[in-house]
Protein backbone atom coordinates (compact mmCIF):
# COMPACT_ATOMS: atom_id res chain seq x y z
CA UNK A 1 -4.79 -11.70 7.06
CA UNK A 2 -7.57 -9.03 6.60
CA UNK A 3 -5.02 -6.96 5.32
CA UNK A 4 -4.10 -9.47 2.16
CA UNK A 5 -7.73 -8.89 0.74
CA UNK A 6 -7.59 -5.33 -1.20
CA UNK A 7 -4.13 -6.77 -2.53
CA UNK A 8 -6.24 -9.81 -3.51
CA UNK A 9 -8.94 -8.18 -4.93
CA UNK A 10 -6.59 -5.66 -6.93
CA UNK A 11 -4.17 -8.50 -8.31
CA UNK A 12 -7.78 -10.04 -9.39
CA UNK A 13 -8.70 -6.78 -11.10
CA UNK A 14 -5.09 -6.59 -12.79
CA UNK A 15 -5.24 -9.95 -14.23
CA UNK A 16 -8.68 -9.49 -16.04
CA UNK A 17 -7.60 -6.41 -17.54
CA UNK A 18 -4.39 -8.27 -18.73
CA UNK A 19 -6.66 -10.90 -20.61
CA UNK A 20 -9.23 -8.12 -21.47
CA UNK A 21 -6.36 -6.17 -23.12
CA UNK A 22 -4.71 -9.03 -24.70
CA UNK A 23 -8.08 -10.31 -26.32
CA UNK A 24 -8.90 -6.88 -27.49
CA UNK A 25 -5.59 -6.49 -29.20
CA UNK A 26 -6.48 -9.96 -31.30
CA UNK A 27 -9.66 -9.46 -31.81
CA UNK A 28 -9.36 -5.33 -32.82
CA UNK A 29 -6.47 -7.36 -35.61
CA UNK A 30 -8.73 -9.70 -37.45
CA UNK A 31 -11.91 -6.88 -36.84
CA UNK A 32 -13.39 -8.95 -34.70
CA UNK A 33 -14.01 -12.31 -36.76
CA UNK A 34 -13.40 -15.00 -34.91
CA UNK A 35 -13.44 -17.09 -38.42
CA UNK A 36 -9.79 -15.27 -39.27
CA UNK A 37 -8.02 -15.87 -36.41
CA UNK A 38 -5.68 -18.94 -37.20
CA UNK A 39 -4.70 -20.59 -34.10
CA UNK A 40 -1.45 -22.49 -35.75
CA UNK A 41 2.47 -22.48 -35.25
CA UNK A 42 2.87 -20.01 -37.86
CA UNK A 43 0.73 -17.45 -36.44
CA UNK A 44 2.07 -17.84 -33.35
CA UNK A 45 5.29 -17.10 -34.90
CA UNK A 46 4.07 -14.24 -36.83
CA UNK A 47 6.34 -11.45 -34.59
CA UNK A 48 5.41 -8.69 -36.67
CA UNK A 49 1.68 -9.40 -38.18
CA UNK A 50 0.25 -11.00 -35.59
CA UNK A 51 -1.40 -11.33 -31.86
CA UNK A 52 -1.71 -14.39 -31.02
CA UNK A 53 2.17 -14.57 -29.39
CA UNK A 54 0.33 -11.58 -27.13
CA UNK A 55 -2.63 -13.59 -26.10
CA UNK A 56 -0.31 -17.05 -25.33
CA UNK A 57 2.48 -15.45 -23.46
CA UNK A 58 -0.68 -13.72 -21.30
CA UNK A 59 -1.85 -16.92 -20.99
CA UNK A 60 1.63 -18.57 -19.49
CA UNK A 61 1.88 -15.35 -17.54
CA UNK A 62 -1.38 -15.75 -16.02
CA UNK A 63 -0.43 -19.25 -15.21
CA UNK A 64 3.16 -18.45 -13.54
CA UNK A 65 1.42 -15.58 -11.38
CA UNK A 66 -0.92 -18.23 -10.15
CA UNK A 67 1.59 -20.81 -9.40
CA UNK A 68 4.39 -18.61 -8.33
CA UNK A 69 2.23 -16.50 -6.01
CA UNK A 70 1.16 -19.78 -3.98
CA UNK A 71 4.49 -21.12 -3.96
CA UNK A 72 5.95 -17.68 -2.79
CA UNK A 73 3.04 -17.96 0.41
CA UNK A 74 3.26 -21.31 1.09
CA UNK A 75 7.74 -21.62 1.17
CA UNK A 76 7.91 -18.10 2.79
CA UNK A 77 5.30 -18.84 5.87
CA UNK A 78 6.33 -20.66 8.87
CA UNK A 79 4.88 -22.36 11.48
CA UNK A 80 5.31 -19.98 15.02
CA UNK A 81 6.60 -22.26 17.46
CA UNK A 82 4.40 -19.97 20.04
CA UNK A 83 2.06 -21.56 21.17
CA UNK A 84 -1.07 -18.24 20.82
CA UNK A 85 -4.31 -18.07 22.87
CA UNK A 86 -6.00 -16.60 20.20
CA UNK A 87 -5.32 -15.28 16.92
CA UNK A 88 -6.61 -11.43 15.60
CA UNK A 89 -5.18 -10.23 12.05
CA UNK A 90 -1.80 -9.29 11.51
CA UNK A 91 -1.05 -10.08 15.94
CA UNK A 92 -1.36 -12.90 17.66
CA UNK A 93 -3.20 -12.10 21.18
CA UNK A 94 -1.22 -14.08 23.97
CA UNK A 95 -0.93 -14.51 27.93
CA UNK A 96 2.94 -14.19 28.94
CA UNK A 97 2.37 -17.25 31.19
CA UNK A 98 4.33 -20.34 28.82
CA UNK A 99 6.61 -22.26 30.12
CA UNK A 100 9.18 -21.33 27.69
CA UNK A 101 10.87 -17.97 27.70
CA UNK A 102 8.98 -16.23 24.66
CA UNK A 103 12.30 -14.55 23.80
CA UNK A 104 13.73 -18.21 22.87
CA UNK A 105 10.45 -18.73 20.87
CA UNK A 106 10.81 -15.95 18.71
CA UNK A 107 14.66 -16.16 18.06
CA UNK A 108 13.57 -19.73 16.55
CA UNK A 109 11.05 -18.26 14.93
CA UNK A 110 13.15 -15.34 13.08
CA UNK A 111 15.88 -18.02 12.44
CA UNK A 112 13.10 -20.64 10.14
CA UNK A 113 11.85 -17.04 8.68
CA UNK A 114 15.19 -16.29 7.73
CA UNK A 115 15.29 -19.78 5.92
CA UNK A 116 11.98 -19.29 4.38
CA UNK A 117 12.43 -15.80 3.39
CA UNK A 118 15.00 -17.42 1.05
CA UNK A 119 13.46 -19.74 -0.70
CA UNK A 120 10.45 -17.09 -1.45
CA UNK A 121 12.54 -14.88 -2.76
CA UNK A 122 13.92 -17.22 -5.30
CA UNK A 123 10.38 -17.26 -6.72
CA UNK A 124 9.64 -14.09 -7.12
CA UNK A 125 13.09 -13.78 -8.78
CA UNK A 126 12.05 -16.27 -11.13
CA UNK A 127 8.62 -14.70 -11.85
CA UNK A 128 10.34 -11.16 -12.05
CA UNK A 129 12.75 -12.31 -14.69
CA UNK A 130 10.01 -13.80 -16.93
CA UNK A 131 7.99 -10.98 -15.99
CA UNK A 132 11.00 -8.52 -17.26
CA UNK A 133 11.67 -10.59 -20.58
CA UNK A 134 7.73 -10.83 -21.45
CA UNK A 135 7.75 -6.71 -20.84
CA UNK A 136 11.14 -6.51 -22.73
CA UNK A 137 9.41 -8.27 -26.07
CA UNK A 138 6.23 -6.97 -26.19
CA UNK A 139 8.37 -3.53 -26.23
CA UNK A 140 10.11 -4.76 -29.33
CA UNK A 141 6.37 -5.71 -30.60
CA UNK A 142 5.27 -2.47 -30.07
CA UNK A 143 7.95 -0.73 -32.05
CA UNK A 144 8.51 -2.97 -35.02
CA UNK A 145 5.04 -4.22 -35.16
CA UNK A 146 3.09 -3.68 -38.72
CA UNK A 147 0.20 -1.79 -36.99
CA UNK A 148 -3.13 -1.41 -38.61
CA UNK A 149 -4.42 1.19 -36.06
CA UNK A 150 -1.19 2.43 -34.28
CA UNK A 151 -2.99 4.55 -31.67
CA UNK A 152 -5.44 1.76 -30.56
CA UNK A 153 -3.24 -1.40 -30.89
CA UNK A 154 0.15 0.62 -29.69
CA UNK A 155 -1.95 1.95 -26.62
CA UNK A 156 -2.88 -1.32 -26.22
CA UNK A 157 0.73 -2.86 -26.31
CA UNK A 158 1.57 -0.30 -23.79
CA UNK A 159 -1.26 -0.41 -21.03
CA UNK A 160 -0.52 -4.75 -21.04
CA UNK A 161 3.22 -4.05 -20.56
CA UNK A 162 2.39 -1.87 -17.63
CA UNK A 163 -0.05 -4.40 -16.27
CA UNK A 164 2.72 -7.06 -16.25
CA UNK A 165 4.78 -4.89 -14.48
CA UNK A 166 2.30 -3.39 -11.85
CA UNK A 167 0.97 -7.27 -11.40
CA UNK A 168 4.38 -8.24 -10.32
CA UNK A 169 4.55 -5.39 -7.47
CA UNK A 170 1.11 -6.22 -6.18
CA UNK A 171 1.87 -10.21 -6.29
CA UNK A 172 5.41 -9.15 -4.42
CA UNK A 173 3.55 -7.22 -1.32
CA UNK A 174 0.94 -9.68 -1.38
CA UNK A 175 3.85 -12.42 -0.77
CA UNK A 176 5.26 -10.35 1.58
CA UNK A 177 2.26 -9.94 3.65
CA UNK A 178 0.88 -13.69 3.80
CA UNK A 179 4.53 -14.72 5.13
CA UNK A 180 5.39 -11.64 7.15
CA UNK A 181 5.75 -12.98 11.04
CA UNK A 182 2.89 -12.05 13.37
CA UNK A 183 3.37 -9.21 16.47
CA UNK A 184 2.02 -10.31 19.57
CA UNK A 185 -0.62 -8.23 21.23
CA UNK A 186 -0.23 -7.79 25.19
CA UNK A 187 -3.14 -5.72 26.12
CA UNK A 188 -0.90 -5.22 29.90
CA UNK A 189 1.73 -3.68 28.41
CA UNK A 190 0.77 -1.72 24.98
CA UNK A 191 -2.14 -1.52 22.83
CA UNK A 192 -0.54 -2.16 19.26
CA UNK A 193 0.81 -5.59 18.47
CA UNK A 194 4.72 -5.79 19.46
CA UNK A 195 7.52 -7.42 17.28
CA UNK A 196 11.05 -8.89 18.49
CA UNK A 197 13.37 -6.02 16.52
CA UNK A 198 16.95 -5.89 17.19
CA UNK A 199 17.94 -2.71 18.91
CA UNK A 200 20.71 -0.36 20.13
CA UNK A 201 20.92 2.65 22.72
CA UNK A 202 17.16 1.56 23.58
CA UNK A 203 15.41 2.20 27.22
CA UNK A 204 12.86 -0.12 28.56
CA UNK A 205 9.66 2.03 28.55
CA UNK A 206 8.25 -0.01 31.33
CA UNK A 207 10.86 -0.50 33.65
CA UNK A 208 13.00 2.45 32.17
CA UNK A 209 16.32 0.72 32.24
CA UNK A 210 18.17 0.15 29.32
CA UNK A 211 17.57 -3.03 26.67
CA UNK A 212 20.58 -5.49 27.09
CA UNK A 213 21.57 -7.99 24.41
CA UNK A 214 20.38 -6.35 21.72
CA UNK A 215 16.88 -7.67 21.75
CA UNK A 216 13.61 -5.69 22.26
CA UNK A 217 9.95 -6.13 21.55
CA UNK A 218 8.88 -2.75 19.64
CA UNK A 219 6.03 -1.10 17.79
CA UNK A 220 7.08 1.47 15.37
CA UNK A 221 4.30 3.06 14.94
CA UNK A 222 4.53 4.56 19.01
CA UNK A 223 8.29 4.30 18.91
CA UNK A 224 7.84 2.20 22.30
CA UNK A 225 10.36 -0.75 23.26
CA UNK A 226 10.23 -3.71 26.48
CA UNK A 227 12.48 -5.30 27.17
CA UNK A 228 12.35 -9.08 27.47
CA UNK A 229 12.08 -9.39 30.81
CA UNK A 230 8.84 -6.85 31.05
CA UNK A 231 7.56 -8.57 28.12
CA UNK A 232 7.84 -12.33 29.58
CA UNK A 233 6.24 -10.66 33.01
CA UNK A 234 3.56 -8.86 31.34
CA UNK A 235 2.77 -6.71 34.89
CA UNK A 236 -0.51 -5.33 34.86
CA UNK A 237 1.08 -3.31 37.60
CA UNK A 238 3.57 -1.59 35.07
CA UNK A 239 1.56 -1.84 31.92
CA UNK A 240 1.40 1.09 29.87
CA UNK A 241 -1.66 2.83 28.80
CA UNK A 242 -3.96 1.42 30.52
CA UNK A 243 -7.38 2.34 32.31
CA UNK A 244 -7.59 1.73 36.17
CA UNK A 245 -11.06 1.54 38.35
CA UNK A 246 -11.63 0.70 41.39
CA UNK A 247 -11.88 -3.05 40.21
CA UNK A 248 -8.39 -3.18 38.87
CA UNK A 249 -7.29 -2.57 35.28
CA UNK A 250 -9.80 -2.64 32.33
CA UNK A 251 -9.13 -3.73 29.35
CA UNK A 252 -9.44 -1.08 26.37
CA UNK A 253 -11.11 -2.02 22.95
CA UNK A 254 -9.18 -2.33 20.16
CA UNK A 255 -9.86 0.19 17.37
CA UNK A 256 -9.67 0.73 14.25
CA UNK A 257 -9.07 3.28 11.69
CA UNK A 258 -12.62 3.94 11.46
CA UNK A 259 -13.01 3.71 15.19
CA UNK A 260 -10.55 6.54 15.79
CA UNK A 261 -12.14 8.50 13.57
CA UNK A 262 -15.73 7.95 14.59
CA UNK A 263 -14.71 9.51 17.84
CA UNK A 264 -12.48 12.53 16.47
CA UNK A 265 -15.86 13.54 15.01
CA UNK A 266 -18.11 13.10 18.18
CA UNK A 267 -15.36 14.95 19.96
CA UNK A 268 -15.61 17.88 17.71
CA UNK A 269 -19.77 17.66 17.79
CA UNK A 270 -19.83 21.07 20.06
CA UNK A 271 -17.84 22.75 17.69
CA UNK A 272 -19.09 21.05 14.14
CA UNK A 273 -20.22 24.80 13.16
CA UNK A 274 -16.32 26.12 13.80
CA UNK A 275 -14.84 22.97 12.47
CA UNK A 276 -17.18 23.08 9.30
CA UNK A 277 -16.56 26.71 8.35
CA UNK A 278 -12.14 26.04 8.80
CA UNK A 279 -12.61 22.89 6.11
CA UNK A 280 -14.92 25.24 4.14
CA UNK A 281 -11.79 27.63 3.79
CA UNK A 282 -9.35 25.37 3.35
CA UNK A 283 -11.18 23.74 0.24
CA UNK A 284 -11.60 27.42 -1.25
CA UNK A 285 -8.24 28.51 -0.51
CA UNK A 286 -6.47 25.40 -2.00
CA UNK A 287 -9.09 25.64 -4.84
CA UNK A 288 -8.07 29.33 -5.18
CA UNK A 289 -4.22 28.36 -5.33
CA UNK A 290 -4.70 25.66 -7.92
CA UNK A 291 -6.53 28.47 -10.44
CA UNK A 292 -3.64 30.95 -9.48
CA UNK A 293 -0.77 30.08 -11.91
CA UNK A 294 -3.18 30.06 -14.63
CA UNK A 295 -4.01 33.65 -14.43
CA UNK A 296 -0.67 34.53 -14.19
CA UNK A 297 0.38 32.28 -17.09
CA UNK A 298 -2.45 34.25 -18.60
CA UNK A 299 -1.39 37.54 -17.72
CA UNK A 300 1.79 37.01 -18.88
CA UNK A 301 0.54 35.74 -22.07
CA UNK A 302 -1.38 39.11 -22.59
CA UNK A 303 1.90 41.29 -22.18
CA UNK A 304 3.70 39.02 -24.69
CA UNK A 305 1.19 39.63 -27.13
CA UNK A 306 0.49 43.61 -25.61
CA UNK A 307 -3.32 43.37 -24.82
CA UNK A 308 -3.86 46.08 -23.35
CA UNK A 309 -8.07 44.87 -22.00
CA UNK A 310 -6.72 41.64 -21.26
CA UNK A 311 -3.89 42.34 -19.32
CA UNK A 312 -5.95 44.87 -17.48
CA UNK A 313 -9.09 41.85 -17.12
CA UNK A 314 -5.95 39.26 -15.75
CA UNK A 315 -4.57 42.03 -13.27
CA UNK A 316 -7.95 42.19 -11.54
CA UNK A 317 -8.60 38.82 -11.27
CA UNK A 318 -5.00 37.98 -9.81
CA UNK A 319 -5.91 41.00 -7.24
CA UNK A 320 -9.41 38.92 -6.54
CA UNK A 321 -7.49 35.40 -6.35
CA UNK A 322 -4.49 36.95 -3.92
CA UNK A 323 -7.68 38.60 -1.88
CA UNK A 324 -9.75 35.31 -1.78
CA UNK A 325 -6.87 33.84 -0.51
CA UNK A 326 -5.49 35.76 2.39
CA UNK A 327 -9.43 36.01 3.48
CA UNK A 328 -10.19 32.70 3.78
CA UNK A 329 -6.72 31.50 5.15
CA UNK A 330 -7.28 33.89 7.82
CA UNK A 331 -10.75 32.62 8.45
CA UNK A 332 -9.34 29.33 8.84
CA UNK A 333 -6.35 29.77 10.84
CA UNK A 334 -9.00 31.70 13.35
CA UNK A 335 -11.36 28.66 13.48
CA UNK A 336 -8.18 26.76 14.40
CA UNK A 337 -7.52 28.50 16.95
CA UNK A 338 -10.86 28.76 18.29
């Protein structure tokens, strides 16, 4: 699940700046004296005067996000009933060799992830409807409040009602990754981890007949489909993309983003120089196209007000700009074509 982690790390981020901003809004009240703050029912009921409601209904949300966001994982995951070889990520790496037809493995499986999906989506419609009526009161707050420093304490009120809000997003795809069902990664037949998806008008790329029943096992990302019968076969004889030698077929190393792109630039090594110059361009034309409406906002402004030297000052630098930018387009559609 090394794809959960940034969402981790952000919904981490987003919850400190929620307390942060809450205990800022209190403590900018009372001026910082921790001696003022009065930590009773009354306060706590003091709508219009007070922060402390802020600070306890941060607390309870920080609470529910917790609770709900475990709750969400651990109802919406299920068990595969595959039985994997070895487990990478967001695939599971497995031989086609079980006993049992993988096809009848993963229809259970989509049928208890059906189930499951259900009963995770009941708690994040529970968290999204507290999370909507904490956002919809501290909106009220932040109009009727008695503000002693409206731009600091209203900003304030603001940026914590969009935290709630942006919270509840990340905590949503965070969900949805941790219980989203893994692909299986054939190396035999395709490179990118495949995923049962129900299909129509599809052709079997391996044995190029078309996908009966409905049923196929598909990356997106390739647009490429097998049927189940390829899939449960797994023929190294028929596999796609893959590298042959003389001692039958290797397997190819699975890359990453960073891979991919560590070779696009040792691929372009002989022509760094050409490649170099063509992103040199393109920074100084887009640069050039970005200062472009201001000079002719500018020039415009100088007929309005009929200045003469600064409509004449505007006219050559729109001439420059239009130059600088049909000379270094040019320069880099060349170097693309070289």
């Amino acid at each position: 699940q090394h794809m959960a982690r940034p969402l981790v790390i952000l919904l981490a981020v987003l919850l400190a700046a929620d307390v942060g901003s809450c205990l800022c809004l209190l403590g900018f009240l009372h001026h910082w004296c921790i001696s003022t703050i009065r930590c009773d029912f009354a306060a706590l009921r003091d709508y219009h005067g007070d922060m402390l409601d802020v600070v306890a209904m941060c607390l309870l949300r920080l609470s529910l996000v917790l609770v709900c966001t475990w709750l969400a994982i651990y109802l919406g995951r299920i068990l595969p009933t595959t039985a994997p070889s070895n487990t990478q990520g967001d695939y599971t790496a497995v031989t086609t060799e079980d006993p049992e037809d993988p096809l009848m493995q993963d229809e259970r499986d989509k049928a208890l992830k059906a189930k499951a999906d259900v009963r995770k989506n009941i708690v994040l419609i529970l968290l999204f409807v507290v999370v909507t009526a904490m956002s919809v009161l501290l909106g009220i707050k932040s109009v009727t409040f008695e503000y002693s420093s409206e731009p600091v304490q209203g900003t304030g009120l603001v940026a914590v009602i969009i935290l709630i809000n942006v919270e509840f997003f990340v905590v949503k795809a965070l969900v949805q990754q941790w219980t989203k069902i893994a692909g299986h990664l054939v190396p035999n037949i395709h490179h990118h981890p495949l995923h049962l998806r129900s299909v129509a008008c599809q052709w079997c790329d391996l044995c190029d007949t078309r996908v009966d029943g409905g049923q196929a096992y598909r990356c997106n990302m390739c647009d490429f489909d097998v049927c189940p019968s390829c899939f449960k076969k797994g023929s190294k004889n028929t596999g796609e993309g893959l590298l042959r030698g003389d001692k039958g077929v290797q397997q190819e190393t699975q890359l990453g983003n960073l891979g991919y792109l560590w070779r696009t630039l040792v691929l372009t090594k002989p022509f760094f120089h050409v490649v170099l110059l063509a992103f040199t361009c393109l920074v100084l034309n887009q640069g050039s196209r970005l200062l472009l409406p201001k000079i002719q906002g500018s020039l415009l402004d100088s007929v309005i007000k009929a200045d003469e030297d600064g409509f004449v000052h505007w006219i050559k630098l729109q001439v420059l700009f239009s130059v600088t930018i049909g000379f270094f387009g040019g320069i880099r559609s060349l170097s693309v074509d070289i």
